[in-house]
PDB file of N, CA and C in Angstrom:
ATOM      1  N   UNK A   1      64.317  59.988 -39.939  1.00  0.00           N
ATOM      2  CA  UNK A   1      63.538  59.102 -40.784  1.00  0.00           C
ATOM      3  C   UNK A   1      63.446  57.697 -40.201  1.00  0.00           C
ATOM      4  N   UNK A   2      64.609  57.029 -39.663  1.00  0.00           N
ATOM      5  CA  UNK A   2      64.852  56.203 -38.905  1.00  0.00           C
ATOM      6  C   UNK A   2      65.596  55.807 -37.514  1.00  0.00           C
ATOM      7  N   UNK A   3      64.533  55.236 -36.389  1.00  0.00           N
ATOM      8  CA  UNK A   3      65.316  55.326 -35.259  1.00  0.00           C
ATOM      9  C   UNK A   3      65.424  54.086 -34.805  1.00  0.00           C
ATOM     10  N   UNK A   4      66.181  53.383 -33.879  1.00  0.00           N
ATOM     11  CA  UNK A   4      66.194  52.291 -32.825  1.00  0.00           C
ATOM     12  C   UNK A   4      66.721  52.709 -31.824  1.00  0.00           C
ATOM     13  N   UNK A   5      65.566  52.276 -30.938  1.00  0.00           N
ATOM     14  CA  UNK A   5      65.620  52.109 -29.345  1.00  0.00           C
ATOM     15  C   UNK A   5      65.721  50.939 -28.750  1.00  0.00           C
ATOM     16  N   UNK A   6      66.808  51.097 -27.949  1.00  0.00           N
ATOM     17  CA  UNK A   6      67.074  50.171 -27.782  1.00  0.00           C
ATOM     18  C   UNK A   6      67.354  49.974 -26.142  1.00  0.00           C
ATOM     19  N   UNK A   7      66.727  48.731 -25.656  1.00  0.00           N
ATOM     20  CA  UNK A   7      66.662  48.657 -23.486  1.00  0.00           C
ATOM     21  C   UNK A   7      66.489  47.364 -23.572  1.00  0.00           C
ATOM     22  N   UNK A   8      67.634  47.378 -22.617  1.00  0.00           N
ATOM     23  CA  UNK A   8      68.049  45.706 -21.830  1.00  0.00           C
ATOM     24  C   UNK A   8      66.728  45.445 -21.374  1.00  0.00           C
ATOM     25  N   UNK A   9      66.383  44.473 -20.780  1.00  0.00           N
ATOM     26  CA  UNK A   9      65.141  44.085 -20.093  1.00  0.00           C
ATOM     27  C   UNK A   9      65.817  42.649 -19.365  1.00  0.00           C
ATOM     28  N   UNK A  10      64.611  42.192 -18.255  1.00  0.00           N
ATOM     29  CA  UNK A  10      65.422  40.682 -17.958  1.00  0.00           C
ATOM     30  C   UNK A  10      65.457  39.423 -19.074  1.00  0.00           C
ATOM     31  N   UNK A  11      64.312  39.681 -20.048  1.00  0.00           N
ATOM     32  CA  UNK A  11      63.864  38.513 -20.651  1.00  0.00           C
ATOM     33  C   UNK A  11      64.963  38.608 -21.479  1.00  0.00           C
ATOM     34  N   UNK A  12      65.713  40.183 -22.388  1.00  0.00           N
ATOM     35  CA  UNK A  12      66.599  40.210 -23.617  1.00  0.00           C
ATOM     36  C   UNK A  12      67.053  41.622 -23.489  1.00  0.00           C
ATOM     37  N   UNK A  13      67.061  42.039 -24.826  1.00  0.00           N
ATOM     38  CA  UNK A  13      67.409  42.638 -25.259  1.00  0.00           C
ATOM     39  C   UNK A  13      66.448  43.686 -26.572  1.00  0.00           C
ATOM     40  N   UNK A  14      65.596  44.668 -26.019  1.00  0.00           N
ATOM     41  CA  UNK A  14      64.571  44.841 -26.822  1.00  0.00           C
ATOM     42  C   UNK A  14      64.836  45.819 -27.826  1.00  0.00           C
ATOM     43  N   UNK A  15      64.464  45.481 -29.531  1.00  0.00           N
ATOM     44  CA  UNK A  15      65.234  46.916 -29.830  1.00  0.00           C
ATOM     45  C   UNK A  15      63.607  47.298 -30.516  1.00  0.00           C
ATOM     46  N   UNK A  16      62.957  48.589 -30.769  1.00  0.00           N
ATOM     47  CA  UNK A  16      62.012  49.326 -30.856  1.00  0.00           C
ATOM     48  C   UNK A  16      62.271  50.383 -32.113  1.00  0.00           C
ATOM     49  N   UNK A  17      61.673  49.652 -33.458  1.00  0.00           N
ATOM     50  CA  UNK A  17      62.052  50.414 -34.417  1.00  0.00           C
ATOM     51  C   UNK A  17      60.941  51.438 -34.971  1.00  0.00           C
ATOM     52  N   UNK A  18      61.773  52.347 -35.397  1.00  0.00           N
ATOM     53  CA  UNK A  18      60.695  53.965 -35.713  1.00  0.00           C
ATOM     54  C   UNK A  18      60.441  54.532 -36.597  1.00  0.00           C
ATOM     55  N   UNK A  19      60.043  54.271 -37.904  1.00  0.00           N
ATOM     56  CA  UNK A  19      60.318  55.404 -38.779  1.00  0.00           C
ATOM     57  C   UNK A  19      59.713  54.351 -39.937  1.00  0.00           C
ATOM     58  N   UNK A  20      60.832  54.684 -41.365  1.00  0.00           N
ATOM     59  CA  UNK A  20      60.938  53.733 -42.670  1.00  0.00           C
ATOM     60  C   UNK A  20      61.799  53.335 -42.480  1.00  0.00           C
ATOM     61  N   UNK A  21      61.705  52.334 -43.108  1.00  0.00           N
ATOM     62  CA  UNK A  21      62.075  51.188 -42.643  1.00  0.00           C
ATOM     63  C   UNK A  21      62.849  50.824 -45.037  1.00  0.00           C
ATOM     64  N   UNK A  22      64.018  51.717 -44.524  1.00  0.00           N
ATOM     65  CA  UNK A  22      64.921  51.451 -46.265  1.00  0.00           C
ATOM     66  C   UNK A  22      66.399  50.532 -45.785  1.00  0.00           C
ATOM     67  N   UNK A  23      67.179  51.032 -47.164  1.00  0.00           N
ATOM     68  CA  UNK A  23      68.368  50.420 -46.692  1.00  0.00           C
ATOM     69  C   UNK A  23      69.281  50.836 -45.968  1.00  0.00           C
ATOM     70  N   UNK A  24      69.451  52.158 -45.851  1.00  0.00           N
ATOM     71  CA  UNK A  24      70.451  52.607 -44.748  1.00  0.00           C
ATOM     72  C   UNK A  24      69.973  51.902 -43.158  1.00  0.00           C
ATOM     73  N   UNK A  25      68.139  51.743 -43.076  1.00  0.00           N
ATOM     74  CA  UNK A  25      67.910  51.388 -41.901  1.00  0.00           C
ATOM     75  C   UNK A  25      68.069  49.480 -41.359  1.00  0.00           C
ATOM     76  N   UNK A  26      67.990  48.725 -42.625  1.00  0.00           N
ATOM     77  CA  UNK A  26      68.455  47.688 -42.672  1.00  0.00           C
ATOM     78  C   UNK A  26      69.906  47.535 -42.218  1.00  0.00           C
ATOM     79  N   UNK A  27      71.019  48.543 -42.592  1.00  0.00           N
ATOM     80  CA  UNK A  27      72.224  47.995 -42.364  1.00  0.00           C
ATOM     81  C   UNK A  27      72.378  48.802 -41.042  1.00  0.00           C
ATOM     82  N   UNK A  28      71.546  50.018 -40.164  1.00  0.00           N
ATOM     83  CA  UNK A  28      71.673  49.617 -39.020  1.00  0.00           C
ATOM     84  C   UNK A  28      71.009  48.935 -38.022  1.00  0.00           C
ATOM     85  N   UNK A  29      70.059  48.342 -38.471  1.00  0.00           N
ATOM     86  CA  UNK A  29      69.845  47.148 -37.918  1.00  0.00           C
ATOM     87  C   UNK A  29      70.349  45.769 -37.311  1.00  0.00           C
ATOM     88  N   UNK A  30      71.177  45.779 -38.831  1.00  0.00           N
ATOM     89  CA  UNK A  30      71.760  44.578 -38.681  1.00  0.00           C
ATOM     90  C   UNK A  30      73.088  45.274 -37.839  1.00  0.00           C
ATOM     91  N   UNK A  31      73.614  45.906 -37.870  1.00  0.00           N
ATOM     92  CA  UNK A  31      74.796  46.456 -36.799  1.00  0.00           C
ATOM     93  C   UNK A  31      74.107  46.569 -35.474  1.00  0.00           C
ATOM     94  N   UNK A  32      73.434  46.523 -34.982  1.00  0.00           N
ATOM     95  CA  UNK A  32      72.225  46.873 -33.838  1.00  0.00           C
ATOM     96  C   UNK A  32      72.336  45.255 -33.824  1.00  0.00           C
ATOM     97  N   UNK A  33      71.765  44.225 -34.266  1.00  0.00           N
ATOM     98  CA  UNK A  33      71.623  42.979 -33.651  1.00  0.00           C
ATOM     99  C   UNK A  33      73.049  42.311 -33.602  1.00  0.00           C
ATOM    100  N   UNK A  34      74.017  42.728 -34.497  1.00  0.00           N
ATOM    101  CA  UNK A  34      75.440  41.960 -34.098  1.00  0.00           C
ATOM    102  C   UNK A  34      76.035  42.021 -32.540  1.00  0.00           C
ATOM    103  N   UNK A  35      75.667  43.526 -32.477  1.00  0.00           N
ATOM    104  CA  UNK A  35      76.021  44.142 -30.964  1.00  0.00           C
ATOM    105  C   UNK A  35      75.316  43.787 -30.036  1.00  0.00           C
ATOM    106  N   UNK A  36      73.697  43.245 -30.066  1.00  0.00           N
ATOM    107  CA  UNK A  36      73.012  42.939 -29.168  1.00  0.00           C
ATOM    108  C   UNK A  36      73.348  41.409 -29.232  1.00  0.00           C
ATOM    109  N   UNK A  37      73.890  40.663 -29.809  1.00  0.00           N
ATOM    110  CA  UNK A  37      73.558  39.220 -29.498  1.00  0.00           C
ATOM    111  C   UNK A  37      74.390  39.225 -28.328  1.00  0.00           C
ATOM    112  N   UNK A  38      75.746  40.026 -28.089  1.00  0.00           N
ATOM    113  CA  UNK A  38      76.637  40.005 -26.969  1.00  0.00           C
ATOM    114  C   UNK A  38      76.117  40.494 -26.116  1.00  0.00           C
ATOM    115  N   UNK A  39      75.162  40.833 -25.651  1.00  0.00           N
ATOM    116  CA  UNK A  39      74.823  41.342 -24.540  1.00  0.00           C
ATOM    117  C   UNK A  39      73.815  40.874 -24.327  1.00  0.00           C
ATOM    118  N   UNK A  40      72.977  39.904 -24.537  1.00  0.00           N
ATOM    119  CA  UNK A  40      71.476  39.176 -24.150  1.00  0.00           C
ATOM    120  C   UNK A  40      71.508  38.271 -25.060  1.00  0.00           C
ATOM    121  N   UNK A  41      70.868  36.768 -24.486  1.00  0.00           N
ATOM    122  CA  UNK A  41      71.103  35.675 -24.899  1.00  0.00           C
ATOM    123  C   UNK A  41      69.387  35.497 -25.840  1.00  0.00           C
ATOM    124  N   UNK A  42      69.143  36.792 -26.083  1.00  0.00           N
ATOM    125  CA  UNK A  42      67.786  37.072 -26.935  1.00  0.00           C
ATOM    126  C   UNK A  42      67.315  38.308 -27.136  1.00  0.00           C
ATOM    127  N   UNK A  43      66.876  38.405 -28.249  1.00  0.00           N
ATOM    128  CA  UNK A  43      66.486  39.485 -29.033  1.00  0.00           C
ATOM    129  C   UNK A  43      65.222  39.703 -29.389  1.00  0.00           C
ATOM    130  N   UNK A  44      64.927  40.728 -28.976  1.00  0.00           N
ATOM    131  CA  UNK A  44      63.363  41.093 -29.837  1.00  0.00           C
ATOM    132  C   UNK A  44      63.371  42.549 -30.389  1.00  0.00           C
ATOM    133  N   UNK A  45      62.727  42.081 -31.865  1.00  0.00           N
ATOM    134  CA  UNK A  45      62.460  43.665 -32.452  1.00  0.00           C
ATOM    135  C   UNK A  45      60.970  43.874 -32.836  1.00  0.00           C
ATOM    136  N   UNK A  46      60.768  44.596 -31.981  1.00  0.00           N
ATOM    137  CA  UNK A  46      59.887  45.397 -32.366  1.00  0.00           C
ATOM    138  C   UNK A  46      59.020  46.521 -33.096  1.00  0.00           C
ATOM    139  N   UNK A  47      58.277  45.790 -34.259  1.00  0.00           N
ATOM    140  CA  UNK A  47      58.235  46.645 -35.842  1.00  0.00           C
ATOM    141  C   UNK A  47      56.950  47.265 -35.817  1.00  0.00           C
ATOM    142  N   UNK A  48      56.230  47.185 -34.546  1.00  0.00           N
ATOM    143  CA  UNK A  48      54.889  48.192 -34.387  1.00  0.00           C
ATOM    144  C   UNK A  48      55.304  49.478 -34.986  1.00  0.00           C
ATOM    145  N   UNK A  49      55.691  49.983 -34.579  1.00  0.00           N
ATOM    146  CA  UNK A  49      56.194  51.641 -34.971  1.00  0.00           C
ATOM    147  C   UNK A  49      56.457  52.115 -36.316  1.00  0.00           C
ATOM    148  N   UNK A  50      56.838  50.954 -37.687  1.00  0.00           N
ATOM    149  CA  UNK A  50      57.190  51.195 -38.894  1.00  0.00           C
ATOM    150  C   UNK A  50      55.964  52.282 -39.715  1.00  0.00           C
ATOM    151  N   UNK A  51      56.588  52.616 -40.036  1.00  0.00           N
ATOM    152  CA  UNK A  51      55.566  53.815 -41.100  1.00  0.00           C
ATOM    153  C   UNK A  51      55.448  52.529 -42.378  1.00  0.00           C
ATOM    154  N   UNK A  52      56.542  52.303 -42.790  1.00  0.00           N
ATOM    155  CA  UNK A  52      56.887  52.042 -43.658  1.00  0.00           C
ATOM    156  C   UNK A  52      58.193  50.732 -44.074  1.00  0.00           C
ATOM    157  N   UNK A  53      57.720  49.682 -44.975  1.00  0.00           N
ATOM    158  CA  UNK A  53      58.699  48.891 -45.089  1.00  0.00           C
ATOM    159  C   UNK A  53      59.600  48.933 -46.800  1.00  0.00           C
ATOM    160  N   UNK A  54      60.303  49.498 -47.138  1.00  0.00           N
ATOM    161  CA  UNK A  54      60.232  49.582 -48.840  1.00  0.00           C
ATOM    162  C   UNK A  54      60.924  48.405 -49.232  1.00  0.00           C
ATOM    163  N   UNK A  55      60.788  47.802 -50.488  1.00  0.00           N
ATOM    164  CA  UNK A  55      61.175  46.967 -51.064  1.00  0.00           C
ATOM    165  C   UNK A  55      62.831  46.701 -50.834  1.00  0.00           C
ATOM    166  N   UNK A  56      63.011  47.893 -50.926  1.00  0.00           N
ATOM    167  CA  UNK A  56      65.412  47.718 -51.015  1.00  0.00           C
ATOM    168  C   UNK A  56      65.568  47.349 -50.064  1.00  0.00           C
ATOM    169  N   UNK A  57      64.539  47.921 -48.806  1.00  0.00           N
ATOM    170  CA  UNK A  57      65.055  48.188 -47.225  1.00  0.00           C
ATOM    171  C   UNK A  57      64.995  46.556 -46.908  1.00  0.00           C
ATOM    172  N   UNK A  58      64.258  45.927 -47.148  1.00  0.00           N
ATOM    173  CA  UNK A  58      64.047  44.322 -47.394  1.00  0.00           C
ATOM    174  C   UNK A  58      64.821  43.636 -47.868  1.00  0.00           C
ATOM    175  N   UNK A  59      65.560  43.813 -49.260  1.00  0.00           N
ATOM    176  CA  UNK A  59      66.162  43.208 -49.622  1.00  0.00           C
ATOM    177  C   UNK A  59      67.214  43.643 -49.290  1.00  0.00           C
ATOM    178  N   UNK A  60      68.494  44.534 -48.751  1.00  0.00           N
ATOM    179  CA  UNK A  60      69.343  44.964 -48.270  1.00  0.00           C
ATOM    180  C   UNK A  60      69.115  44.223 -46.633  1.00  0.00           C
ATOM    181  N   UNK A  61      68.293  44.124 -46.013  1.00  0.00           N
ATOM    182  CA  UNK A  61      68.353  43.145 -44.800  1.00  0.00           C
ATOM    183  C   UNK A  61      68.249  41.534 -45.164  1.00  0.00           C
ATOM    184  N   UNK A  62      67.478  40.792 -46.015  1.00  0.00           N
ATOM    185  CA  UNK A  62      67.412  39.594 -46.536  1.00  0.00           C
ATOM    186  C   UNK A  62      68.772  38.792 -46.838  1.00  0.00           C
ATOM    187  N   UNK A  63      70.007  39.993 -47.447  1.00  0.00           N
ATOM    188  CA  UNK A  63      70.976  39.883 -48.012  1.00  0.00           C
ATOM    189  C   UNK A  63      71.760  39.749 -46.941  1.00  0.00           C
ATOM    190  N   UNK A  64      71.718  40.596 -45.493  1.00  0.00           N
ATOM    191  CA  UNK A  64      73.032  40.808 -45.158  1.00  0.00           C
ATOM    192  C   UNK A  64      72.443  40.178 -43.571  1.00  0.00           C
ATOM    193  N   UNK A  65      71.753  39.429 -43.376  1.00  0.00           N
ATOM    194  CA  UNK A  65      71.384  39.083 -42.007  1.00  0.00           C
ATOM    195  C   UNK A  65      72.386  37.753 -41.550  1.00  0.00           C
ATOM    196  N   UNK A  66      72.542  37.087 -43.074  1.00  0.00           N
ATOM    197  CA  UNK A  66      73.767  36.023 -42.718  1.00  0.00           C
ATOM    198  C   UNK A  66      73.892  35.528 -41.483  1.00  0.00           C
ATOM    199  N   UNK A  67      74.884  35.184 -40.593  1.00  0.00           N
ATOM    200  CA  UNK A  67      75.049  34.461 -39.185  1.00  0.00           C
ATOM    201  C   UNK A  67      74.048  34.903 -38.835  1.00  0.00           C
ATOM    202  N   UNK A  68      73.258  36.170 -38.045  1.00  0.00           N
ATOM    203  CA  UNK A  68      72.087  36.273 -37.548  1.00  0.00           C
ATOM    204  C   UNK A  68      70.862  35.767 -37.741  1.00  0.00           C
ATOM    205  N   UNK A  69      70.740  34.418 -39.099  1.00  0.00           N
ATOM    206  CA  UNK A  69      69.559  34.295 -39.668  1.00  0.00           C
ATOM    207  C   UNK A  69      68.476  34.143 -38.677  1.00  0.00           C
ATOM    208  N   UNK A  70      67.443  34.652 -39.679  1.00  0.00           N
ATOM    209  CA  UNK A  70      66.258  34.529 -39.184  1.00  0.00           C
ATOM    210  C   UNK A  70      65.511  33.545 -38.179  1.00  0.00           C
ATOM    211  N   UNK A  71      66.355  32.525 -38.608  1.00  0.00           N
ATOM    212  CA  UNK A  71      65.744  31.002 -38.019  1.00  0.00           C
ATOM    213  C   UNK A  71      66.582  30.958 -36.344  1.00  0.00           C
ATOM    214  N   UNK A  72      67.148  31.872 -36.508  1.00  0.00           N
ATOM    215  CA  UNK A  72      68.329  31.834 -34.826  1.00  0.00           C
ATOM    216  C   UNK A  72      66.950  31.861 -33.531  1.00  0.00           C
ATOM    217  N   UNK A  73      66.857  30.860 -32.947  1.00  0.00           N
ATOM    218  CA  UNK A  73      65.918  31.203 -31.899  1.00  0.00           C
ATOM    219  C   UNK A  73      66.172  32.029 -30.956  1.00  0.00           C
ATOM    220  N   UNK A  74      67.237  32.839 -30.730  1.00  0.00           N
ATOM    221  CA  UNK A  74      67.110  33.673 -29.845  1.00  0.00           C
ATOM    222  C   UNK A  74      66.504  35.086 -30.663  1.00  0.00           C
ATOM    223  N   UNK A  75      66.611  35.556 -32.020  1.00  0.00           N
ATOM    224  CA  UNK A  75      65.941  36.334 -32.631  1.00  0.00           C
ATOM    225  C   UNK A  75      64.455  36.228 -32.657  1.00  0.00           C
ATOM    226  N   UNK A  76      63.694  37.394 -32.263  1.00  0.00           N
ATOM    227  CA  UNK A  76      62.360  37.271 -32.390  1.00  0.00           C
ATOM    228  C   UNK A  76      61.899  38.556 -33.159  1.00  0.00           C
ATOM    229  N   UNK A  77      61.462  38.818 -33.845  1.00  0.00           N
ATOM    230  CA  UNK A  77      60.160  40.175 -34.694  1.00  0.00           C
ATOM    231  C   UNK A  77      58.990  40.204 -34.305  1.00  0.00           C
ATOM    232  N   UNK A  78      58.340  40.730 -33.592  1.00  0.00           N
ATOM    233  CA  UNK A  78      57.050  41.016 -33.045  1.00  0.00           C
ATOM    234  C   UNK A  78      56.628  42.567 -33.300  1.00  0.00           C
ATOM    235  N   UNK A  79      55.400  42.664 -33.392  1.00  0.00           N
ATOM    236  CA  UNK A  79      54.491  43.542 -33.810  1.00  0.00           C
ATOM    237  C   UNK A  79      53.952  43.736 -35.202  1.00  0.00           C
ATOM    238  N   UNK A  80      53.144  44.439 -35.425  1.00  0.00           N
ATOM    239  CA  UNK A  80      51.976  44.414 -36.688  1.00  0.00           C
ATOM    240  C   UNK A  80      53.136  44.086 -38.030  1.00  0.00           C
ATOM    241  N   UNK A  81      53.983  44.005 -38.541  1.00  0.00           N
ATOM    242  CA  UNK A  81      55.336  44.619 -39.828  1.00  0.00           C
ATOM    243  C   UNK A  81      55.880  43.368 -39.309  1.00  0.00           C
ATOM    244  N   UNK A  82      55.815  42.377 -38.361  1.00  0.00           N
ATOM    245  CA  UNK A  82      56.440  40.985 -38.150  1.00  0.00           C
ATOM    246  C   UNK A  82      56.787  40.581 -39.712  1.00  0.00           C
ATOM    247  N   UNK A  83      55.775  40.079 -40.280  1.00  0.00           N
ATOM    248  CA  UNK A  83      55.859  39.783 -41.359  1.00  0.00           C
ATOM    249  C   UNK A  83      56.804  39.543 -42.323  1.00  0.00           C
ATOM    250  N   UNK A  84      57.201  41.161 -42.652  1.00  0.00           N
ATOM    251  CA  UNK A  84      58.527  41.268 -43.470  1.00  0.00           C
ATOM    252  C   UNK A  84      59.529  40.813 -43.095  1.00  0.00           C
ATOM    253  N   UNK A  85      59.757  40.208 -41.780  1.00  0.00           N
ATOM    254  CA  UNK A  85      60.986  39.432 -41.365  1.00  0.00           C
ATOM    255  C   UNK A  85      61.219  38.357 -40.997  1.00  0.00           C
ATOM    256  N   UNK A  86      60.068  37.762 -41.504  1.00  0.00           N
ATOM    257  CA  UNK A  86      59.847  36.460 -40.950  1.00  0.00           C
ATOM    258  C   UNK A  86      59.966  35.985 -42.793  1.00  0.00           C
ATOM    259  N   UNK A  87      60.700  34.417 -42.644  1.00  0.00           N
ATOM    260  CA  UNK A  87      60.588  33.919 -44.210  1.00  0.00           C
ATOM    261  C   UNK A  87      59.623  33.074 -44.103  1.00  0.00           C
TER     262      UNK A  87
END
């Protein structure tokens, strides 16, 4: 239902999300970017691929992104579903 892919690159650290996009996939997300901030001094996720964003899956990431906030410039959200992660 939900996947991340995830490949180093030179620029970061790219992770490539797949599916719906609920709360189980929010909290591995956010386990997915804790682990990537140590390993690339930048992040990009990529939300082209979402089927789907549901309301919980939102607010279960809104809630728990804490130290990672949104505003961290090395975090970036790109593709069409940017949106939902951007405040």
């Amino acid at each position: 239902n939900f996947q991340i892919v995830a490949s180093l690159e030179n620029d970061g650290l790219h992770l490539q999300m797949l599916g719906e996009f609920d709360g189980s996939a929010a909290c591995d997300l956010i386990k997915r970017l804790e682990e990537g901030r140590s390993k690339a001094p930048r992040v990009f996720v990529d939300t082209s691929n979402l089927r789907s964003v549901h309301p919980f899956g939102k607010s279960v990431f809104d809630n728990r992104i804490g130290r990672l906030s949104k505003t961290t410039p090395g975090l970036s959200f790109i593709g069409k579903n940017k949106h939902y992660f951007q405040s």
